[in-house]
C-alpha atoms as a PDB file:
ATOM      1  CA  UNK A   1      35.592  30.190  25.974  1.00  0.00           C
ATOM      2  CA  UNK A   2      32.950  30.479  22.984  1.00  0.00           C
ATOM      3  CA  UNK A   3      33.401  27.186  22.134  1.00  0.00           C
ATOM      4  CA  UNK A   4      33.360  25.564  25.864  1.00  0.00           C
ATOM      5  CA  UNK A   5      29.834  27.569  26.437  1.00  0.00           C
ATOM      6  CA  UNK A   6      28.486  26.215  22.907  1.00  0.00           C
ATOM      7  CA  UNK A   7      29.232  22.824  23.893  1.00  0.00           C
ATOM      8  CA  UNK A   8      27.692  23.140  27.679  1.00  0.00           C
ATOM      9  CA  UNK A   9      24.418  24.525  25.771  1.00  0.00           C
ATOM     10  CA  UNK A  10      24.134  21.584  22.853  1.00  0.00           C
ATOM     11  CA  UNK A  11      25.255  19.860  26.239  1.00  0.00           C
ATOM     12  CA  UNK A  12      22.156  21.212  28.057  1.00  0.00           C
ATOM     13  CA  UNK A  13      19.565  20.903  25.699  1.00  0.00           C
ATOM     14  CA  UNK A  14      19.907  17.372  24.981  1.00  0.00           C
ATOM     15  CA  UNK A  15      19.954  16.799  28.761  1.00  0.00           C
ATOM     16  CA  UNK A  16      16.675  17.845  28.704  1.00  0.00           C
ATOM     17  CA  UNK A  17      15.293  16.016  25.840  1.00  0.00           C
ATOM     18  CA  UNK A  18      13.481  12.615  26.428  1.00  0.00           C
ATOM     19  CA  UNK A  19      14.449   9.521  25.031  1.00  0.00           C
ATOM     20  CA  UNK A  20      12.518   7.904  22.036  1.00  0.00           C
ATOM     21  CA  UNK A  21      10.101   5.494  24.333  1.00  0.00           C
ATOM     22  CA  UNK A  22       9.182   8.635  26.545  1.00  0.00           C
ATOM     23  CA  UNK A  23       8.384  10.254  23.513  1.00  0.00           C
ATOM     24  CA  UNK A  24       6.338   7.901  22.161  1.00  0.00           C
ATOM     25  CA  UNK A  25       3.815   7.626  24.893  1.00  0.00           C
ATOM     26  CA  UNK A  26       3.412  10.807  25.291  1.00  0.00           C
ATOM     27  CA  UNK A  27       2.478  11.122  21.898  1.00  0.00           C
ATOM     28  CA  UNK A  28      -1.457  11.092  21.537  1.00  0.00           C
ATOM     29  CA  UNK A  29      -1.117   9.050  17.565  1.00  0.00           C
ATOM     30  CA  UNK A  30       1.605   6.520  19.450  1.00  0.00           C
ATOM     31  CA  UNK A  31      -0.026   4.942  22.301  1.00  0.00           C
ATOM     32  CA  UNK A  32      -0.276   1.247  21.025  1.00  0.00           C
ATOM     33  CA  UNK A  33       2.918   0.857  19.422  1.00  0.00           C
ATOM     34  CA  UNK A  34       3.883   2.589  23.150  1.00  0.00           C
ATOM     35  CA  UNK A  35       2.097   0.018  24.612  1.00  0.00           C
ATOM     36  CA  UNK A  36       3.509  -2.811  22.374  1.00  0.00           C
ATOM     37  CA  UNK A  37       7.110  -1.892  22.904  1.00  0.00           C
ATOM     38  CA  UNK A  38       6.494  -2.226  26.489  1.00  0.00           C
ATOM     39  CA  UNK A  39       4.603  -5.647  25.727  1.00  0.00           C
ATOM     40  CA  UNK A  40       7.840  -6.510  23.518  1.00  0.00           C
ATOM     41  CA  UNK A  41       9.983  -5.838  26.129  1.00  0.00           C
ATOM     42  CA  UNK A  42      12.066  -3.797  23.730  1.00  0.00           C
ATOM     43  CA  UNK A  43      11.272  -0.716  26.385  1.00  0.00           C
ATOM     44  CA  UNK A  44      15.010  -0.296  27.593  1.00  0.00           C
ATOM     45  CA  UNK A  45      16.958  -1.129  24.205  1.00  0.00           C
ATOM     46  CA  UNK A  46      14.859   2.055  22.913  1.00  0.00           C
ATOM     47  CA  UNK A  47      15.464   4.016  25.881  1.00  0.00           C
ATOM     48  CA  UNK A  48      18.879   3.563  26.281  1.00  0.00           C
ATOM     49  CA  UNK A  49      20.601   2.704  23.717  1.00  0.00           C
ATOM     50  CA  UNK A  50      21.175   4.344  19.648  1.00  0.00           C
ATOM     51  CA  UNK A  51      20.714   6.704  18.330  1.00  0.00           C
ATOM     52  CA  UNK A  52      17.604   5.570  16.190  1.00  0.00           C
ATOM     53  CA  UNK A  53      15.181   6.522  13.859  1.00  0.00           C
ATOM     54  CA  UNK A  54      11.862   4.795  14.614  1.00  0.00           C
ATOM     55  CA  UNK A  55       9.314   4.485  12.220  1.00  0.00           C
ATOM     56  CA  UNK A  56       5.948   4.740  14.272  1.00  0.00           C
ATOM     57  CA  UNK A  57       2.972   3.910  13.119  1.00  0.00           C
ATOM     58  CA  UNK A  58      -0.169   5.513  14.125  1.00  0.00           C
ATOM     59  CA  UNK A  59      -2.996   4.150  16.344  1.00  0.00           C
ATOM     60  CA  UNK A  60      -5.033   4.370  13.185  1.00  0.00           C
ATOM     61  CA  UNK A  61      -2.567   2.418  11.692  1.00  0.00           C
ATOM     62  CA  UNK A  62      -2.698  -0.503  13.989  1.00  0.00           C
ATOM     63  CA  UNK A  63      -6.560  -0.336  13.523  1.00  0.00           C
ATOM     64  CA  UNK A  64      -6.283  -0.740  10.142  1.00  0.00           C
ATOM     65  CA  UNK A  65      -5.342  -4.146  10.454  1.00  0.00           C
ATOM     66  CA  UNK A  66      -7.369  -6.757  10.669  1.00  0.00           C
ATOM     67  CA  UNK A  67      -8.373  -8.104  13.749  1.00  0.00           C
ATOM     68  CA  UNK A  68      -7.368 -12.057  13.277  1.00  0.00           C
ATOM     69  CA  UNK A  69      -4.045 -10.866  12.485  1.00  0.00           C
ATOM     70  CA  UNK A  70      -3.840  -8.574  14.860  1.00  0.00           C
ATOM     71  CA  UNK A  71      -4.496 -10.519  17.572  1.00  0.00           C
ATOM     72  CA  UNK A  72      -1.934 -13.727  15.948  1.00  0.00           C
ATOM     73  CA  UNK A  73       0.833 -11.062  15.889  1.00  0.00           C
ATOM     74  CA  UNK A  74       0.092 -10.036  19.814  1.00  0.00           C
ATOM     75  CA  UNK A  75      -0.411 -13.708  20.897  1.00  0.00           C
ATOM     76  CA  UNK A  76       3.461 -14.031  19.948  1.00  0.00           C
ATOM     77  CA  UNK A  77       6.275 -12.236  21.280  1.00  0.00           C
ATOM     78  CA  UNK A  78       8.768 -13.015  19.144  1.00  0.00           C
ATOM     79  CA  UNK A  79       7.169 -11.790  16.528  1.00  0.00           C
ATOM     80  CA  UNK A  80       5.650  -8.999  17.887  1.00  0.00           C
ATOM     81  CA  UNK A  81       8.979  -7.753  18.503  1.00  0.00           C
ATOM     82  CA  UNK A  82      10.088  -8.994  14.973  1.00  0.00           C
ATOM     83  CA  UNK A  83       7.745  -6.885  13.764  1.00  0.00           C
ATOM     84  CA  UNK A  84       8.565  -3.683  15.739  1.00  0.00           C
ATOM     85  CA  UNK A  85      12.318  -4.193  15.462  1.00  0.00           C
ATOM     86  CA  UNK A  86      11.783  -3.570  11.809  1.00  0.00           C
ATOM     87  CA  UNK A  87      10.557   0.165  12.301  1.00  0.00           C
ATOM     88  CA  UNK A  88      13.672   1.010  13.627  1.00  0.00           C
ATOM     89  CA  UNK A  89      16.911   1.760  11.886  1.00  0.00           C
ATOM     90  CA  UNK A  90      20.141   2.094  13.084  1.00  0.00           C
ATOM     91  CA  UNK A  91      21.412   6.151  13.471  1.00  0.00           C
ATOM     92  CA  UNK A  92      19.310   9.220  12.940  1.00  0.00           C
ATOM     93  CA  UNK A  93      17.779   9.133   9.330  1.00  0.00           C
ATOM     94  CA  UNK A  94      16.375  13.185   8.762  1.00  0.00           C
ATOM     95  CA  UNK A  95      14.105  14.080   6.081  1.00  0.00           C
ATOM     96  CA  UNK A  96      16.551  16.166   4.080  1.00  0.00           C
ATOM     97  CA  UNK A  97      18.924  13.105   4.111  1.00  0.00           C
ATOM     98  CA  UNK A  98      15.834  10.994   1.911  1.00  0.00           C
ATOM     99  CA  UNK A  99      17.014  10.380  -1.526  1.00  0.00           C
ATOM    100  CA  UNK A 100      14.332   8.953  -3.864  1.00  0.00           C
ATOM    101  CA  UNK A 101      15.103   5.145  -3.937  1.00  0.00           C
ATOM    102  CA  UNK A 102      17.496   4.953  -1.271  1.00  0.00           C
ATOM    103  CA  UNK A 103      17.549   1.527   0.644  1.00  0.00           C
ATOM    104  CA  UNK A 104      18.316   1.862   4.588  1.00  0.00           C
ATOM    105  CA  UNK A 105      18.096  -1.093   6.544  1.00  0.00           C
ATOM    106  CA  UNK A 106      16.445  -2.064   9.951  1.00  0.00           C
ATOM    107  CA  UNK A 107      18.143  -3.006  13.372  1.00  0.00           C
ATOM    108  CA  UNK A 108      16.772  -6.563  11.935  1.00  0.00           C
ATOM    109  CA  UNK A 109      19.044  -6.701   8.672  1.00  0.00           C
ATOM    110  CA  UNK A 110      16.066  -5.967   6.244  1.00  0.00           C
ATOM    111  CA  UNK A 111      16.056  -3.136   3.798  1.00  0.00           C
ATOM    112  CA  UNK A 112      13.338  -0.445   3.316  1.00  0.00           C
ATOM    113  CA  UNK A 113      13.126   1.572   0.390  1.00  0.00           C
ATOM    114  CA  UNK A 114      12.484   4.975   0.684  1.00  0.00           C
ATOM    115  CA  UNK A 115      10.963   7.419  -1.507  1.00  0.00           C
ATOM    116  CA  UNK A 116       9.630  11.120  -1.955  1.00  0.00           C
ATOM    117  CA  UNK A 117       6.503  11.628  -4.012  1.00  0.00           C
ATOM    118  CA  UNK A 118       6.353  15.797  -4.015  1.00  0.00           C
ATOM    119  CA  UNK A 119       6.020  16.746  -0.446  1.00  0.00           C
ATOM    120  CA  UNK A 120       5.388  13.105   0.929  1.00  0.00           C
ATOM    121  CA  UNK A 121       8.003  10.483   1.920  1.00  0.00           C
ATOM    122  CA  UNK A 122       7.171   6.518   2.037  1.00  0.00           C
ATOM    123  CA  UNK A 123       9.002   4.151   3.757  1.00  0.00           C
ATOM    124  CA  UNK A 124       7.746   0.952   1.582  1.00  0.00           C
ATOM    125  CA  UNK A 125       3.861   1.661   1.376  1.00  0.00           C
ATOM    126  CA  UNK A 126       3.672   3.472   4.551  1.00  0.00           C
ATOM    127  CA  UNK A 127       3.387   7.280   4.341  1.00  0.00           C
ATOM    128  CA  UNK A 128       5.121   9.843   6.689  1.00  0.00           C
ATOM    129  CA  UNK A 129       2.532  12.003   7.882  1.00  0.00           C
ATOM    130  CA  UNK A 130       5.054  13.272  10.554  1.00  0.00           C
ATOM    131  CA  UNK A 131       8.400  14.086   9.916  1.00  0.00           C
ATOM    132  CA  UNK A 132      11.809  14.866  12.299  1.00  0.00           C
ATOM    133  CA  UNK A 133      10.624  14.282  15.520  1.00  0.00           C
ATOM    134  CA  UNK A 134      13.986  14.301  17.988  1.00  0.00           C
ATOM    135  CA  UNK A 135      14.566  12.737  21.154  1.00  0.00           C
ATOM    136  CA  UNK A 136      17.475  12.692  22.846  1.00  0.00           C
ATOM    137  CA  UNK A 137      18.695   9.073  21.103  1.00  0.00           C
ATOM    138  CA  UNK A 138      17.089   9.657  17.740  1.00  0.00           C
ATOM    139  CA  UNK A 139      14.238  10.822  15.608  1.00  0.00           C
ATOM    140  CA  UNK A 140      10.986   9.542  15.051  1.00  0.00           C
ATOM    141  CA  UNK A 141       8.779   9.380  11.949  1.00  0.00           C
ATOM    142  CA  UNK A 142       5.329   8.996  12.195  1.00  0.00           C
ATOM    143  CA  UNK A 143       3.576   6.444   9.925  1.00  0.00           C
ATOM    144  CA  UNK A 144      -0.155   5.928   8.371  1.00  0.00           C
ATOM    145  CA  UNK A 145       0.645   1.901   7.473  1.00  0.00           C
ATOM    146  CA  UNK A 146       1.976  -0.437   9.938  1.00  0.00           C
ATOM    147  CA  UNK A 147       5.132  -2.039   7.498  1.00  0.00           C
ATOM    148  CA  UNK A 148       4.786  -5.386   6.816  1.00  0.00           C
ATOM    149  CA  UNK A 149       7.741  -7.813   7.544  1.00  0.00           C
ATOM    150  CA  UNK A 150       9.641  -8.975   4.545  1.00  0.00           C
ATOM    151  CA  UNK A 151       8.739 -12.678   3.613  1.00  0.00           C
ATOM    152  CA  UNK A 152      11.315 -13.347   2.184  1.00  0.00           C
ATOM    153  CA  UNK A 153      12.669 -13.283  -1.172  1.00  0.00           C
ATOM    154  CA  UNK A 154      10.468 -12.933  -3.979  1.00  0.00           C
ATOM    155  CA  UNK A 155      11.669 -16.477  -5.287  1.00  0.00           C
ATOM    156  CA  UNK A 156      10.833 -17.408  -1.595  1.00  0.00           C
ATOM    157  CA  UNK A 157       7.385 -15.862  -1.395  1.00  0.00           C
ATOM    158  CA  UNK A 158       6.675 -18.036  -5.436  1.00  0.00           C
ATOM    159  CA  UNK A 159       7.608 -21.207  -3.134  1.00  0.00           C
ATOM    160  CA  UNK A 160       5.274 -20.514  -0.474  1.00  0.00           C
ATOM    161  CA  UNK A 161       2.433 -23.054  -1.304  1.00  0.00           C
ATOM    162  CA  UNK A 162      -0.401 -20.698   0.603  1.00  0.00           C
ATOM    163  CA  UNK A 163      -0.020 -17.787  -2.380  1.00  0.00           C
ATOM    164  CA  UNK A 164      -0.246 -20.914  -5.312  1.00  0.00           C
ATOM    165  CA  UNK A 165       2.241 -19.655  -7.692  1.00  0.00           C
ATOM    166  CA  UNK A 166       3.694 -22.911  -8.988  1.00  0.00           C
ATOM    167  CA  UNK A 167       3.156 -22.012 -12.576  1.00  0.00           C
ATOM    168  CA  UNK A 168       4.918 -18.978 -12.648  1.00  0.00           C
ATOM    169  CA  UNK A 169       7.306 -20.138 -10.248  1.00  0.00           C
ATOM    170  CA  UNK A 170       7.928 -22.878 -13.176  1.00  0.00           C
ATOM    171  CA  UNK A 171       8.563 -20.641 -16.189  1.00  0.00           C
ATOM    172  CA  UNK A 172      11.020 -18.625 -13.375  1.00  0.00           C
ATOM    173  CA  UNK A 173      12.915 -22.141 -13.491  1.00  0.00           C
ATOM    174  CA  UNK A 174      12.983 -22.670 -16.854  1.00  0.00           C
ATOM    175  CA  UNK A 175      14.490 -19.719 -17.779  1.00  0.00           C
ATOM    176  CA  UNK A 176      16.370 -19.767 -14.824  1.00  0.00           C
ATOM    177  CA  UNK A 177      15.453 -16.756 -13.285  1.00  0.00           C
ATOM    178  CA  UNK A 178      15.539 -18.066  -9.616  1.00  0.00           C
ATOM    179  CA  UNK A 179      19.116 -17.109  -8.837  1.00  0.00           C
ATOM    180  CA  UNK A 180      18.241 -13.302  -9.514  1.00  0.00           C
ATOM    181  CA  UNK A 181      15.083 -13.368  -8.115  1.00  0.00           C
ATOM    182  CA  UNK A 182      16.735 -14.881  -4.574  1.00  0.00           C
ATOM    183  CA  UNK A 183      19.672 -12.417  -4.190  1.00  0.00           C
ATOM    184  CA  UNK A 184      19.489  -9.917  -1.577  1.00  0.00           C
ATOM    185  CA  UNK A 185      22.241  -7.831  -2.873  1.00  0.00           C
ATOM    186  CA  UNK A 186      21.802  -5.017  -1.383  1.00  0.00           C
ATOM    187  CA  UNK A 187      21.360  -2.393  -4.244  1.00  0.00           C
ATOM    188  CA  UNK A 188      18.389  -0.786  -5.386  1.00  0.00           C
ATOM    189  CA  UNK A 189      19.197  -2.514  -8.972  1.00  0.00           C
ATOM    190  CA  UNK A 190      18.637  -5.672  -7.601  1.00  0.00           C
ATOM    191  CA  UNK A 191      14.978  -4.737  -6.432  1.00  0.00           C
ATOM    192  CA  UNK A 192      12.357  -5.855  -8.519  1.00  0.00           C
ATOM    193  CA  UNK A 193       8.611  -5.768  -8.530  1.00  0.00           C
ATOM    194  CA  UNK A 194       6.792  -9.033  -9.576  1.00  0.00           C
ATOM    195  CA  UNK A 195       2.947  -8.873 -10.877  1.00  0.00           C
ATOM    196  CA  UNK A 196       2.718 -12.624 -10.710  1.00  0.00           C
ATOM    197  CA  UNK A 197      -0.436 -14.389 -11.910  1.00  0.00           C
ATOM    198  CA  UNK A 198      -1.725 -16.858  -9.876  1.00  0.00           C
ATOM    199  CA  UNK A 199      -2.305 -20.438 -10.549  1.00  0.00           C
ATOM    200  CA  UNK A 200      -5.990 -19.669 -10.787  1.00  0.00           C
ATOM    201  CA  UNK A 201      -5.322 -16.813 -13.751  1.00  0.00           C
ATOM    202  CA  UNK A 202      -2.995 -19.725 -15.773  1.00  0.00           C
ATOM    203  CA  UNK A 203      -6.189 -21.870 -15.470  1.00  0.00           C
ATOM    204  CA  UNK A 204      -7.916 -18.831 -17.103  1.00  0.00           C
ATOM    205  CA  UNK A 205      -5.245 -19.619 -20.606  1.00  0.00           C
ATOM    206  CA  UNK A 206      -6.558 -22.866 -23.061  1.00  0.00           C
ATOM    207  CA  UNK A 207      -3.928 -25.089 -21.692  1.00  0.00           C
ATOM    208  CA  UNK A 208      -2.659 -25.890 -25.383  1.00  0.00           C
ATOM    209  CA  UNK A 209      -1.466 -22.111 -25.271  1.00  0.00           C
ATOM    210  CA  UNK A 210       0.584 -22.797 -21.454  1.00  0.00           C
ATOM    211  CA  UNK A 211       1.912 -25.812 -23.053  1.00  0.00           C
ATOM    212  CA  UNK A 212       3.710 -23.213 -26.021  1.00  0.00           C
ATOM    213  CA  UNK A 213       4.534 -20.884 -23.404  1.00  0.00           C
ATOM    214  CA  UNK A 214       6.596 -23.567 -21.182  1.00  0.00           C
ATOM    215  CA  UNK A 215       8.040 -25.761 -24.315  1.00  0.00           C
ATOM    216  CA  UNK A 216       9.577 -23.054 -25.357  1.00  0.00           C
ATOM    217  CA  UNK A 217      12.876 -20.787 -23.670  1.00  0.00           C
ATOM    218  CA  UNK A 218      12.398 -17.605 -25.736  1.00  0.00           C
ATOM    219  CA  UNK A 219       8.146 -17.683 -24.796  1.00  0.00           C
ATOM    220  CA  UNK A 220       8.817 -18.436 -21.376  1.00  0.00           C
ATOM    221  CA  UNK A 221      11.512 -15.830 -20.890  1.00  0.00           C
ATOM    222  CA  UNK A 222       9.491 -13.191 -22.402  1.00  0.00           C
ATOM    223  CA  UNK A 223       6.583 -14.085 -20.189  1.00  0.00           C
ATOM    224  CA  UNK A 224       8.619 -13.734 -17.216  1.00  0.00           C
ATOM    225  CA  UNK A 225      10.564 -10.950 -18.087  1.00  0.00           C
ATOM    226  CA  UNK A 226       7.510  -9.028 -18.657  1.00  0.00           C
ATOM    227  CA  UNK A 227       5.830  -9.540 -15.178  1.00  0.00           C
ATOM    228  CA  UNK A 228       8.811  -8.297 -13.753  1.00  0.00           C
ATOM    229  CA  UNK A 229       9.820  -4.503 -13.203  1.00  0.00           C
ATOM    230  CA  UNK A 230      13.071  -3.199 -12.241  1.00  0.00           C
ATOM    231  CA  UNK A 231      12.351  -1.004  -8.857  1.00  0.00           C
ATOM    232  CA  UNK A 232       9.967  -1.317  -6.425  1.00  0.00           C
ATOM    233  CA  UNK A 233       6.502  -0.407  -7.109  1.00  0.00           C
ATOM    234  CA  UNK A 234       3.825  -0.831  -4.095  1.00  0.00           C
ATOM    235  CA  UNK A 235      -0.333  -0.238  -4.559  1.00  0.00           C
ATOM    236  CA  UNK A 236       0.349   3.479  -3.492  1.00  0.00           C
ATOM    237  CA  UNK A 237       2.799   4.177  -6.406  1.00  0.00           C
ATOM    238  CA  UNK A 238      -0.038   2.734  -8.794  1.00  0.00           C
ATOM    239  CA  UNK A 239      -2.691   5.381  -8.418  1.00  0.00           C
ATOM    240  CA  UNK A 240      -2.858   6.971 -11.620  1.00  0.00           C
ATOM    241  CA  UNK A 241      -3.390   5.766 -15.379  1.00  0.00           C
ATOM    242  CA  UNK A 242       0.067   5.205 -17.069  1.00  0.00           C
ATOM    243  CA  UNK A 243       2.325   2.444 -17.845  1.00  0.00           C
ATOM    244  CA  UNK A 244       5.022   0.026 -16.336  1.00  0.00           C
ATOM    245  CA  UNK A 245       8.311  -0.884 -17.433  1.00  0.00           C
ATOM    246  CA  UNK A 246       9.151  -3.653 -17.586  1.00  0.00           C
ATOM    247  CA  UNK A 247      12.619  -6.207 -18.113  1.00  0.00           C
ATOM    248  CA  UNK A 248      11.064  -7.152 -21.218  1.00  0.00           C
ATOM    249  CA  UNK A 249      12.599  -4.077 -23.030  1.00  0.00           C
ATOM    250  CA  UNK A 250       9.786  -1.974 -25.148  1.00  0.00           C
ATOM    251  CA  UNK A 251       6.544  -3.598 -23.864  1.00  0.00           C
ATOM    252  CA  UNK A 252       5.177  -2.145 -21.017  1.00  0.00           C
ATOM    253  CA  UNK A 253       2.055  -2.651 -18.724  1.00  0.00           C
ATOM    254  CA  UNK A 254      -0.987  -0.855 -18.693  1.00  0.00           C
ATOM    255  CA  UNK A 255      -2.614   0.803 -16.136  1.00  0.00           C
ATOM    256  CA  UNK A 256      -5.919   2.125 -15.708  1.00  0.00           C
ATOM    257  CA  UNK A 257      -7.327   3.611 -13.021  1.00  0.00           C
ATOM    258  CA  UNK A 258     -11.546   3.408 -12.773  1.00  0.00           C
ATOM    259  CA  UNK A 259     -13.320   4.234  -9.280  1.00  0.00           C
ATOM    260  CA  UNK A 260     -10.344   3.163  -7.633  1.00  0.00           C
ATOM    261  CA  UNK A 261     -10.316   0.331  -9.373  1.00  0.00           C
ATOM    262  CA  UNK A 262      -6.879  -0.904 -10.881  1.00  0.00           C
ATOM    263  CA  UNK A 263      -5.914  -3.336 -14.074  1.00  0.00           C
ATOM    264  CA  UNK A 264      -3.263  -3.656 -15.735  1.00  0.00           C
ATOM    265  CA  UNK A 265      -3.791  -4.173 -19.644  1.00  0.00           C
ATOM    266  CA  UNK A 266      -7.756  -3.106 -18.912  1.00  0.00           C
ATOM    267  CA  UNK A 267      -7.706  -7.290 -17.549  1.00  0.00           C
ATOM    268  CA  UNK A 268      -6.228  -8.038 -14.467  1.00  0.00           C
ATOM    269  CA  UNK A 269      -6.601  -6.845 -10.979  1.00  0.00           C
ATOM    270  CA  UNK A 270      -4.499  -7.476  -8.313  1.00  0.00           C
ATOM    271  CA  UNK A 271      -5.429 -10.310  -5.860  1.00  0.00           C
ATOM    272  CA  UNK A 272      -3.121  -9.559  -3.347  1.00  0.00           C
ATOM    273  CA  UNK A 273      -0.810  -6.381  -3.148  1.00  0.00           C
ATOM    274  CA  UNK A 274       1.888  -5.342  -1.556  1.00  0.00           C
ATOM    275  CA  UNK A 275       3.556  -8.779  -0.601  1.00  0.00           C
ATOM    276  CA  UNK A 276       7.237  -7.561   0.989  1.00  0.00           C
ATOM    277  CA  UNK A 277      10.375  -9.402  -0.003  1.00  0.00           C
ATOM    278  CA  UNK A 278      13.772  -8.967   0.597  1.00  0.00           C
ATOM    279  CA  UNK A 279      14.470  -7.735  -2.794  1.00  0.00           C
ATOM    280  CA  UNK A 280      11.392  -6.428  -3.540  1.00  0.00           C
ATOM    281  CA  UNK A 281       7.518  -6.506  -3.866  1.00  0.00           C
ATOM    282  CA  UNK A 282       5.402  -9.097  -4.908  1.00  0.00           C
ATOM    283  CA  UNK A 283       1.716  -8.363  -6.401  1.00  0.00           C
ATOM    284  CA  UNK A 284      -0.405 -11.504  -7.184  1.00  0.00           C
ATOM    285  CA  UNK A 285      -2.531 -11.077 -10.313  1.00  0.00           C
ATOM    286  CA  UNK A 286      -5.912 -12.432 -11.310  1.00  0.00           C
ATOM    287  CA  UNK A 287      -4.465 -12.510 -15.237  1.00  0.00           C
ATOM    288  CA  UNK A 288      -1.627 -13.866 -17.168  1.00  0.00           C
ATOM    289  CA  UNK A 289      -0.286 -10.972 -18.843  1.00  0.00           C
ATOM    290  CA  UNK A 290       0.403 -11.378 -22.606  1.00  0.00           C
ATOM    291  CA  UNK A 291       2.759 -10.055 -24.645  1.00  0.00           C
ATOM    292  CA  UNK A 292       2.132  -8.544 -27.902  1.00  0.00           C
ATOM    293  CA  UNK A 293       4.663 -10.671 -29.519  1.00  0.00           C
ATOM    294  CA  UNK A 294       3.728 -13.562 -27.733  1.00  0.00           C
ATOM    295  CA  UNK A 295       0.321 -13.301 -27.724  1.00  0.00           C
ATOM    296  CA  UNK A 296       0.083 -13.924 -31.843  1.00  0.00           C
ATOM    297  CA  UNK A 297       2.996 -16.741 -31.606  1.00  0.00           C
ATOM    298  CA  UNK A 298       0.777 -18.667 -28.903  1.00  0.00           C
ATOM    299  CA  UNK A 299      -3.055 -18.476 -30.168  1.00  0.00           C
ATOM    300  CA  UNK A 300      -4.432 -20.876 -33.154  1.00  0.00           C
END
């Protein structure tokens, strides 16, 4: 009889709790992405289907971003709902279930990486500044960033001629780096982050010292290898002085923090941050980072 009364309760009270949608607009912080579900016409997969965890971002959040590409993701539907479908995971994700460098994947395929840093928990670059929110098919999460849509691969996003990466992108295929830098095995040891210098930063080098670098396997790799590290670092994990690792073993990266102001190796600073890949993050650079050991075998 215990039992049979239990079960009518747990029963009972989810009876009366609202689904995720409901839940959403009546949240004060969660009226546009309310109001962009709707527009998505994603409004009845949320409501009746899961459970889910959605990752909602904050009106702020949505005001954050720019108003040109605001108004290019609202003027297309698919990818509007692209974009929303990958704040929402499959099953109910709870804060105590958050492992430090865990990968969960949204309804869309892509992975997320998600992270504690003390009391705070990032999904990608976005921080939770709500936590456990249940409905009656899932739990909600409420967001400061809107999460940006993979692009990719990070040997994808070096082929994408807008970001003009075709140096790097050329010392990757010498060394033959493309393979691992286009697998989306899904393992956090297969994540990298890429501090990739731009075309504009090689132009930067006397081109007698590029022309070492590429005519030669064991320069090139060790360029390469040291603008990658294994894990995945975004601009919110780099706001303190201290150094990277990198897969060039024993030579790490500088940083150094100066009214908010980042460079790595006191040089460069980071063009563009934050790029998301399937495997990965991608940070274009304004510098060619050097080496000690290269940097003597290249000069004179």
């Amino acid at each position: 009889m215990l039992r049979i009364a239990v079960l009518v309760l747990v029963a009972s009270v989810a009876h009366c709790m609202t689904n995720l949608v409901d839940d959403l607009g009546a949240n004060q912080n969660t009226t546009q992405l309310s109001s962009l579900i709707a527009q998505a016409g994603l409004g009845d997969t949320l409501k009746g289907q899961g459970p889910f965890t959605i990752l909602a971002p904050v009106d702020s959040a949505f005001a954050a971003i720019p108003k040109d590409d605001l108004n290019k993701l609202l003027a297309d539907k698919n990818d509007l709902a692209n974009t929303l479908k990958y704040h929402v995971l499959q099953g109910e994700i709870f804060s105590w279930d958050i492992v430090t460098g865990r990968l969960v994947h949204s309804i869309t395929g892509h992975a997320i990486r998600v992270y504690k840093q003390g009391n705070d928990i990032y999904f990608n670059n976005a921080k939770a500044v709500a936590v456990d929110l249940e409905s009656a098919n899932g739990v909600i999460y409420l967001l400061d960033t809107v999460l940006d849509v993979p692009e990719g691969t990070i040997y994808e996003i070096l082929e994408k001629p807008e970001y003009k990466l075709t140096q790097f992108k050329k010392a990757v295929d010498r060394v033959r780096y493309d393979r691992m830098l286009n697998s989306t095995y899904s393992s956090a040891n297969y994540r990298h982050t890429l501090f990739v210098p731009s075309d504009a930063a090689f132009a930067k080098l006397d081109q007698s010292q590029v022309s070492r670098i590429f005519s030669n396997l064991n320069f090139a790799s060790e360029l390469v290898r040291y603008h990658l590290h294994l894990g995945t670092l975004h601009l919110k994990s780099l706001d303190h002085n201290g150094r990277i690792t990198t897969l060039y073993t024993g030579h790490d990266i500088g940083v150094d923090i100066s009214n908010n102001d980042i460079r790595l190796n006191h040089v460069a600073h980071m063009t563009e941050s934050d790029i998301e890949a399937d495997n990965g993050v991608v940070h274009i650079i304004d510098h060619v980072l050097i080496p000690s050991t290269l940097s003597g075998q290249i000069i004179g």
